[in-house]
C-alpha atoms as a PDB file:
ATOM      1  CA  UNK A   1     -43.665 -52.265  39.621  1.00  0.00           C
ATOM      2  CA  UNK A   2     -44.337 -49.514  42.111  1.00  0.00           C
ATOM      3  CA  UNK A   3     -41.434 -47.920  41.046  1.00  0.00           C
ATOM      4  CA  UNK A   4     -41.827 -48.159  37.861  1.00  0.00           C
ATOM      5  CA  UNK A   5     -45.135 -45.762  38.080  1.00  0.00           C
ATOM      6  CA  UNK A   6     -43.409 -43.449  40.409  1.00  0.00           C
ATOM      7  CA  UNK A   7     -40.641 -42.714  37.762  1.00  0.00           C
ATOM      8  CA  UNK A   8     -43.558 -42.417  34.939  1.00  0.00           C
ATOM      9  CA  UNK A   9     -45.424 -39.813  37.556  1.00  0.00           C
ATOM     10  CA  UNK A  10     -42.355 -38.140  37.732  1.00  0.00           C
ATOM     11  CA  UNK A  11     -41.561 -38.006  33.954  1.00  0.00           C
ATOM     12  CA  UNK A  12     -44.784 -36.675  33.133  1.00  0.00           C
ATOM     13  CA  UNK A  13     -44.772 -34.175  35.955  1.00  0.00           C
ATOM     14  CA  UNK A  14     -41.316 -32.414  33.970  1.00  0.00           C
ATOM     15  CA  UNK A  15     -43.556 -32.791  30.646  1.00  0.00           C
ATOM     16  CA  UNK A  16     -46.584 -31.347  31.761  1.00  0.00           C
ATOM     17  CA  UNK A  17     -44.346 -28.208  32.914  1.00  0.00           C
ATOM     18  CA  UNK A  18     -42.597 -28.177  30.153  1.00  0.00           C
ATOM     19  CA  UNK A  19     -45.370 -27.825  28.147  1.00  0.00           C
ATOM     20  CA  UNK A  20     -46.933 -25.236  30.296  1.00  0.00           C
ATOM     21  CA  UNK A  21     -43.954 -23.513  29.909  1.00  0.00           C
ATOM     22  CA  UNK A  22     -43.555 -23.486  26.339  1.00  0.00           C
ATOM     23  CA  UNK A  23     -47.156 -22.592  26.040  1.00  0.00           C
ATOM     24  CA  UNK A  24     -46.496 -19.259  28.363  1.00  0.00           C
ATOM     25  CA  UNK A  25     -43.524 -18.767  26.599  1.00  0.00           C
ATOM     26  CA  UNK A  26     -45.196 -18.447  23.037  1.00  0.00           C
ATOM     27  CA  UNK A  27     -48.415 -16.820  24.317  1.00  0.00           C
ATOM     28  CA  UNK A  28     -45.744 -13.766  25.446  1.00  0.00           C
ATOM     29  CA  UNK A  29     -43.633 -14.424  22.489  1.00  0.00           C
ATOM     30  CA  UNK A  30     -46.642 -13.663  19.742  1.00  0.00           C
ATOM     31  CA  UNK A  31     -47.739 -10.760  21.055  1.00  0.00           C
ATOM     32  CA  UNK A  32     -44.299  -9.098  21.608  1.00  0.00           C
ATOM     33  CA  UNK A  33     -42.859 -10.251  18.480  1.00  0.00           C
ATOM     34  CA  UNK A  34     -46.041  -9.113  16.472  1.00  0.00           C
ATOM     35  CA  UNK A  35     -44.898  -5.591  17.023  1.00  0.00           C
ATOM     36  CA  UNK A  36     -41.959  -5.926  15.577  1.00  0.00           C
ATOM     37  CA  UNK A  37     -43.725  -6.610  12.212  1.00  0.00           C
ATOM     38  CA  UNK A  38     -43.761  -3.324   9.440  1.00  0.00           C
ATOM     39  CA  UNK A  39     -47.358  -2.089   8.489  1.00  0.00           C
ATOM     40  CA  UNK A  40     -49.036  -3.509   5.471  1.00  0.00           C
ATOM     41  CA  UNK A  41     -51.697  -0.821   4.822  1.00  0.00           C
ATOM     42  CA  UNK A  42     -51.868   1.158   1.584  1.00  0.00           C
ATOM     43  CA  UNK A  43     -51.722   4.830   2.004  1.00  0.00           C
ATOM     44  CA  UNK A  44     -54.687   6.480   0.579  1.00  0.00           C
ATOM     45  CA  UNK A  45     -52.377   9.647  -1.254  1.00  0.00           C
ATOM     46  CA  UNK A  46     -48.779  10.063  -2.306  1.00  0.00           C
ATOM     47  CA  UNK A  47     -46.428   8.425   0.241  1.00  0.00           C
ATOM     48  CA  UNK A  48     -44.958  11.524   2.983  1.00  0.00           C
ATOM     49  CA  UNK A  49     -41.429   9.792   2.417  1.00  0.00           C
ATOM     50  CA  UNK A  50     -41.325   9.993  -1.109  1.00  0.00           C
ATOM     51  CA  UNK A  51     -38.940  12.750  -2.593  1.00  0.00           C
ATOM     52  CA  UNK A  52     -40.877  13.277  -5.710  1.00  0.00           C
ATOM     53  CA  UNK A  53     -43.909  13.243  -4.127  1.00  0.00           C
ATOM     54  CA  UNK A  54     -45.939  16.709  -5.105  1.00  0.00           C
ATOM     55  CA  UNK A  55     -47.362  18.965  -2.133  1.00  0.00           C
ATOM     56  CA  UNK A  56     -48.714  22.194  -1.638  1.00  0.00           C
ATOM     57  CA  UNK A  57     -47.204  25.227  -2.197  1.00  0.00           C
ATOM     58  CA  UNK A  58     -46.157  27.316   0.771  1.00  0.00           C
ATOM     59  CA  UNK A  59     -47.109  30.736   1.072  1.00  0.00           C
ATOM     60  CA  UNK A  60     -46.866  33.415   4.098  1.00  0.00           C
ATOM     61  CA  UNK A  61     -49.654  35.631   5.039  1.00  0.00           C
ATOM     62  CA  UNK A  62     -48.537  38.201   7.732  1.00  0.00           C
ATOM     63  CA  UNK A  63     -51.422  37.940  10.833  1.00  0.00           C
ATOM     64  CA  UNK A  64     -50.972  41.873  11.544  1.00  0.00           C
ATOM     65  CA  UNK A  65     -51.221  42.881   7.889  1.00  0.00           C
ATOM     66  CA  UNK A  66     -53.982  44.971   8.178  1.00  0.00           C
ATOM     67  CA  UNK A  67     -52.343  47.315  11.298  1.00  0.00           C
ATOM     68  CA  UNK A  68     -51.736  50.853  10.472  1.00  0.00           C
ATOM     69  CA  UNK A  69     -50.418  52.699  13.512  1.00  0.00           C
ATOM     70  CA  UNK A  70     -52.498  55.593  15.054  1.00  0.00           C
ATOM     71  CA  UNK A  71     -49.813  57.217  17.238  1.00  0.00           C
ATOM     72  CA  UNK A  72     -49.337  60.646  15.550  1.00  0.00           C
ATOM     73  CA  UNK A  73     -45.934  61.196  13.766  1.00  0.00           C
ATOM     74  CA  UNK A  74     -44.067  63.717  15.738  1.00  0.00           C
ATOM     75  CA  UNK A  75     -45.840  64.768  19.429  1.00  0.00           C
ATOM     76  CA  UNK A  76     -47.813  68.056  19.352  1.00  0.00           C
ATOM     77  CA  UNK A  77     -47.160  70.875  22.394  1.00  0.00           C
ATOM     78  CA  UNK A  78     -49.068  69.895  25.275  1.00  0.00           C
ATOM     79  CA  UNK A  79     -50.798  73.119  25.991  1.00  0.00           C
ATOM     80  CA  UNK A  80     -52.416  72.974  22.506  1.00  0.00           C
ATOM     81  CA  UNK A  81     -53.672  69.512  23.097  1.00  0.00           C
ATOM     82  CA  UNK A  82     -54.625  70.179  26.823  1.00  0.00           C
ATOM     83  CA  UNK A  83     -56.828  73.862  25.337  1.00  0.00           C
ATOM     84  CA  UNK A  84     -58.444  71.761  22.590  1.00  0.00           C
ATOM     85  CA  UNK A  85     -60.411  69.065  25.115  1.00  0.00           C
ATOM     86  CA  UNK A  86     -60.867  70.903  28.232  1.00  0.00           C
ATOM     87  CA  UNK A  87     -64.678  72.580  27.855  1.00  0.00           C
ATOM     88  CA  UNK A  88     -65.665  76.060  26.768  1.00  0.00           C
ATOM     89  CA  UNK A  89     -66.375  78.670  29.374  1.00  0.00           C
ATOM     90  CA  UNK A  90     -70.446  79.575  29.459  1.00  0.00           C
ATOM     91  CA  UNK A  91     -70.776  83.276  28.149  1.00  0.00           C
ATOM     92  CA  UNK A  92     -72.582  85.291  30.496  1.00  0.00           C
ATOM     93  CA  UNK A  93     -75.686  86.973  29.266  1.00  0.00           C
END
């Protein structure tokens, strides 16, 4: 009879980790495998993927549009420049 209750201890023992086992297994399983699932939300506008789908026109706007150079067209003798900034003499009285 005593060995009869060891070999039930020892039956149990493999189903009790068994069962843990399966548990851990499925508690890893469900997560992992829940990812794999597609998205079931509905989009609140036209789906992106959709060829027919109608967007916005595109339209190009240059950002230096309104640059006008300020570099004078051809380069004026120096000495003219140079005579037209430096100060007038004082006239003596």
């Amino acid at each position: 009879m005593v060995a009869l209750s060891g070999a039930k201890s020892a039956a149990s023992a493999v189903d009790d980790r068994h069962s843990r086992f399966t548990w851990l297994l499925l508690a890893f399983a469900g997560p992992t495998l829940s990812g794999c699932m597609p998205a079931t939300t509905h989009m609140a506008s036209a789906d992106p993927a959709d060829p027919a789908a109608k967007v916005a026109p595109i339209g190009y706007r240059s950002t230096i549009a309104p640059y006008t150079s300020l570099r004078p067209a051809t380069p004026a003798p120096w000495r003219g420049r140079n005579e037209a900034v430096t100060p007038q003499p004082k006239q003596e009285r």
